[in-house]
C-alpha atoms as a PDB file:
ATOM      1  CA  UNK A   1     -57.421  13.416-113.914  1.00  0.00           C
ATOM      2  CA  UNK A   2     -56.517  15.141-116.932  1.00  0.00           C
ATOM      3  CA  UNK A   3     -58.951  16.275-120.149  1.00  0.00           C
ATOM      4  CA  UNK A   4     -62.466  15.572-120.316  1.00  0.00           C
ATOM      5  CA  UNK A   5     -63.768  11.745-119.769  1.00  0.00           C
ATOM      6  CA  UNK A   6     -66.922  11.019-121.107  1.00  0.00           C
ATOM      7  CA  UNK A   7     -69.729   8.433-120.189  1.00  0.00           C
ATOM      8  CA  UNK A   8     -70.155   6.009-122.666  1.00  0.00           C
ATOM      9  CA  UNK A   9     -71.806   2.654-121.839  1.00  0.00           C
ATOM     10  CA  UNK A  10     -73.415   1.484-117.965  1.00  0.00           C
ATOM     11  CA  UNK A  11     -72.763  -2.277-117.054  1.00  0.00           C
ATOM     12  CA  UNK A  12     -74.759  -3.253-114.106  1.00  0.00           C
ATOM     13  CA  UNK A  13     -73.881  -6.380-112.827  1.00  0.00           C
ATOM     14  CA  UNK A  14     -75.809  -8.052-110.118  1.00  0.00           C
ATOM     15  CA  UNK A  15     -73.776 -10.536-107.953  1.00  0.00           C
ATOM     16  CA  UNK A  16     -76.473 -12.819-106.989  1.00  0.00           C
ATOM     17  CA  UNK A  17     -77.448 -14.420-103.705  1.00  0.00           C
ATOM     18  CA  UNK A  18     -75.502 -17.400-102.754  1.00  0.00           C
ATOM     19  CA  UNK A  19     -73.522 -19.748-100.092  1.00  0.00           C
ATOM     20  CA  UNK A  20     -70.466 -21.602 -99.734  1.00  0.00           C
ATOM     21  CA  UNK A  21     -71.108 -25.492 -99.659  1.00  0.00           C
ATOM     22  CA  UNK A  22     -68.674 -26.807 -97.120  1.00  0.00           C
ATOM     23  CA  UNK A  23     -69.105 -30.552 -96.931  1.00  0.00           C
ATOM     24  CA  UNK A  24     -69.304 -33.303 -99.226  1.00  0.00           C
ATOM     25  CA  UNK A  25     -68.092 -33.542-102.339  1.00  0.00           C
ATOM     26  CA  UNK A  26     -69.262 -30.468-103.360  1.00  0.00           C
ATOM     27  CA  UNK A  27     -67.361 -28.366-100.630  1.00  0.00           C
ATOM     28  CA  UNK A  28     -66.123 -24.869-102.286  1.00  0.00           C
ATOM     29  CA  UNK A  29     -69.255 -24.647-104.676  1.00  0.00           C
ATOM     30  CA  UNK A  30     -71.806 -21.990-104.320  1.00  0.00           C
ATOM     31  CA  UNK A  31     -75.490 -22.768-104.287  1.00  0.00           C
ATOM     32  CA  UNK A  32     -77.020 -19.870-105.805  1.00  0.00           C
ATOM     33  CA  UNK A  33     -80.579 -19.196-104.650  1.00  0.00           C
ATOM     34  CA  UNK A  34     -80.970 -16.149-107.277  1.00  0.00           C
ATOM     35  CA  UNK A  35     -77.981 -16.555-109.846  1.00  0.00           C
ATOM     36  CA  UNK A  36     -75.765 -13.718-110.979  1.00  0.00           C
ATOM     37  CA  UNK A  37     -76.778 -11.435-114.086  1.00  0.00           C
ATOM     38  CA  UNK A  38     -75.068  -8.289-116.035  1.00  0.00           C
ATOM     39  CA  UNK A  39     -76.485  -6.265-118.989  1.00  0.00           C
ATOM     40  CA  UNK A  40     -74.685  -3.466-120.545  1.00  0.00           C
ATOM     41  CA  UNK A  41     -76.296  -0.603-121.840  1.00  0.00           C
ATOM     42  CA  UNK A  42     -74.344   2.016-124.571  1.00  0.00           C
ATOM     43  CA  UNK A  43     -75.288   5.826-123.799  1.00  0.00           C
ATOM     44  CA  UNK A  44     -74.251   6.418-127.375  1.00  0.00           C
ATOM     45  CA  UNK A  45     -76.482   4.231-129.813  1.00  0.00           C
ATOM     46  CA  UNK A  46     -78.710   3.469-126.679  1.00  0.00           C
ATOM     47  CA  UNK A  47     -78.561  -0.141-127.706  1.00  0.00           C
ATOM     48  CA  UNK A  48     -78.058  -3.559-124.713  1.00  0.00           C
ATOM     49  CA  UNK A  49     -76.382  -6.434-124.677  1.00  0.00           C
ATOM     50  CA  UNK A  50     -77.431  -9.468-122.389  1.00  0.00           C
ATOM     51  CA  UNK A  51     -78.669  -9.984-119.778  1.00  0.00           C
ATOM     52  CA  UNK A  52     -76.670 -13.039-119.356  1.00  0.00           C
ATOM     53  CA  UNK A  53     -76.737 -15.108-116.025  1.00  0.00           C
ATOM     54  CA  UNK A  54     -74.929 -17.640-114.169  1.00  0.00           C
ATOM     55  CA  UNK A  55     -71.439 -16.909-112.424  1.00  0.00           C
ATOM     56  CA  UNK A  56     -69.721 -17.861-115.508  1.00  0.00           C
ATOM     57  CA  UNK A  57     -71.399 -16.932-118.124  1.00  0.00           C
ATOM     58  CA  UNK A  58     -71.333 -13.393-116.154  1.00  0.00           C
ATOM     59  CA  UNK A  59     -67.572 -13.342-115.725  1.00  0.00           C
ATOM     60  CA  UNK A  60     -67.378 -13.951-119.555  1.00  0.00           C
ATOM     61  CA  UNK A  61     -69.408 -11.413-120.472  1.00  0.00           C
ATOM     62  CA  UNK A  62     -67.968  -8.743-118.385  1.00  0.00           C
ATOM     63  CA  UNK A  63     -64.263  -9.469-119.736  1.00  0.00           C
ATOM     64  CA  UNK A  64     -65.607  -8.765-123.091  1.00  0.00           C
ATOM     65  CA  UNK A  65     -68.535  -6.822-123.763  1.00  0.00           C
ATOM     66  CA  UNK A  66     -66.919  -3.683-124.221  1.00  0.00           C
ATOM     67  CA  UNK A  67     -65.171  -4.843-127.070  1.00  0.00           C
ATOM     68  CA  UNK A  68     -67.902  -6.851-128.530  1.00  0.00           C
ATOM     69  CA  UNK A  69     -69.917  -4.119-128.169  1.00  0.00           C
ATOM     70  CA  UNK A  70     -67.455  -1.638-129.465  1.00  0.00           C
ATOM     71  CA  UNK A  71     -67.528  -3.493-133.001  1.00  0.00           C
ATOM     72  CA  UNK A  72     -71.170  -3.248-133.776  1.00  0.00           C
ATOM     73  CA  UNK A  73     -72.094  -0.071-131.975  1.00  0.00           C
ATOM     74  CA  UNK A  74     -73.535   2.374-134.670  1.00  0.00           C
ATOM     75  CA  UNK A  75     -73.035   5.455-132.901  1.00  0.00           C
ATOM     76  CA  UNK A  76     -69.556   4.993-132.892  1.00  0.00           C
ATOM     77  CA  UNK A  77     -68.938   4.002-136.405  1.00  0.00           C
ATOM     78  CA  UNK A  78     -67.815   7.054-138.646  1.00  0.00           C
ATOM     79  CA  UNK A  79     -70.214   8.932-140.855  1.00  0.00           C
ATOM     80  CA  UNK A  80     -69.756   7.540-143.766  1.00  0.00           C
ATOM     81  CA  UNK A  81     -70.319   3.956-142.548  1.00  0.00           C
ATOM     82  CA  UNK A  82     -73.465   5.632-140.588  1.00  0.00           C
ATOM     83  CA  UNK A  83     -74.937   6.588-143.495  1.00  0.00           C
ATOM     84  CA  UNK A  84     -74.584   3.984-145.620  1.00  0.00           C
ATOM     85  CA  UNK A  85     -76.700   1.468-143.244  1.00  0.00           C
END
């Protein structure tokens, strides 16, 4: 590693507590008995999005909440646009 890396946001993501259905017409499915859930938490404007739950809803949110996040996150707006909020 090169530079200095800061710490900027946590996503925890729990994966749940499921199994594999393999017969019937359901075979391949998971039957969840406690679904998945993520929330993200930014270290700079100390702000959280979600929790959301479910597997898909989940994988959504994980593919995209740094960017979401990343467009309404005051910290990391300049100081101009601070200020004028």
């Amino acid at each position: 590693m090169t530079g200095r890396q800061t710490l900027t946001g946590a996503l925890a993501v729990d994966l749940g507590d499921g199994r594999e259905i393999r017969h019937g017409q359901r075979a391949g499915h998971i039957h969840y008995t406690r679904q998945p859930r993520a929330v993200y938490t930014c270290l700079l404007c100390h702000q959280q999005e979600g929790p959301v739950t479910g597997a898909e809803t989940v994988q959504r949110f994980v593919d995209s909440v740094r960017t979401i996040h990343a467009a309404r996150c005051t910290a990391a707006a300049p100081t101009t646009e601070r200020q004028a909020a």
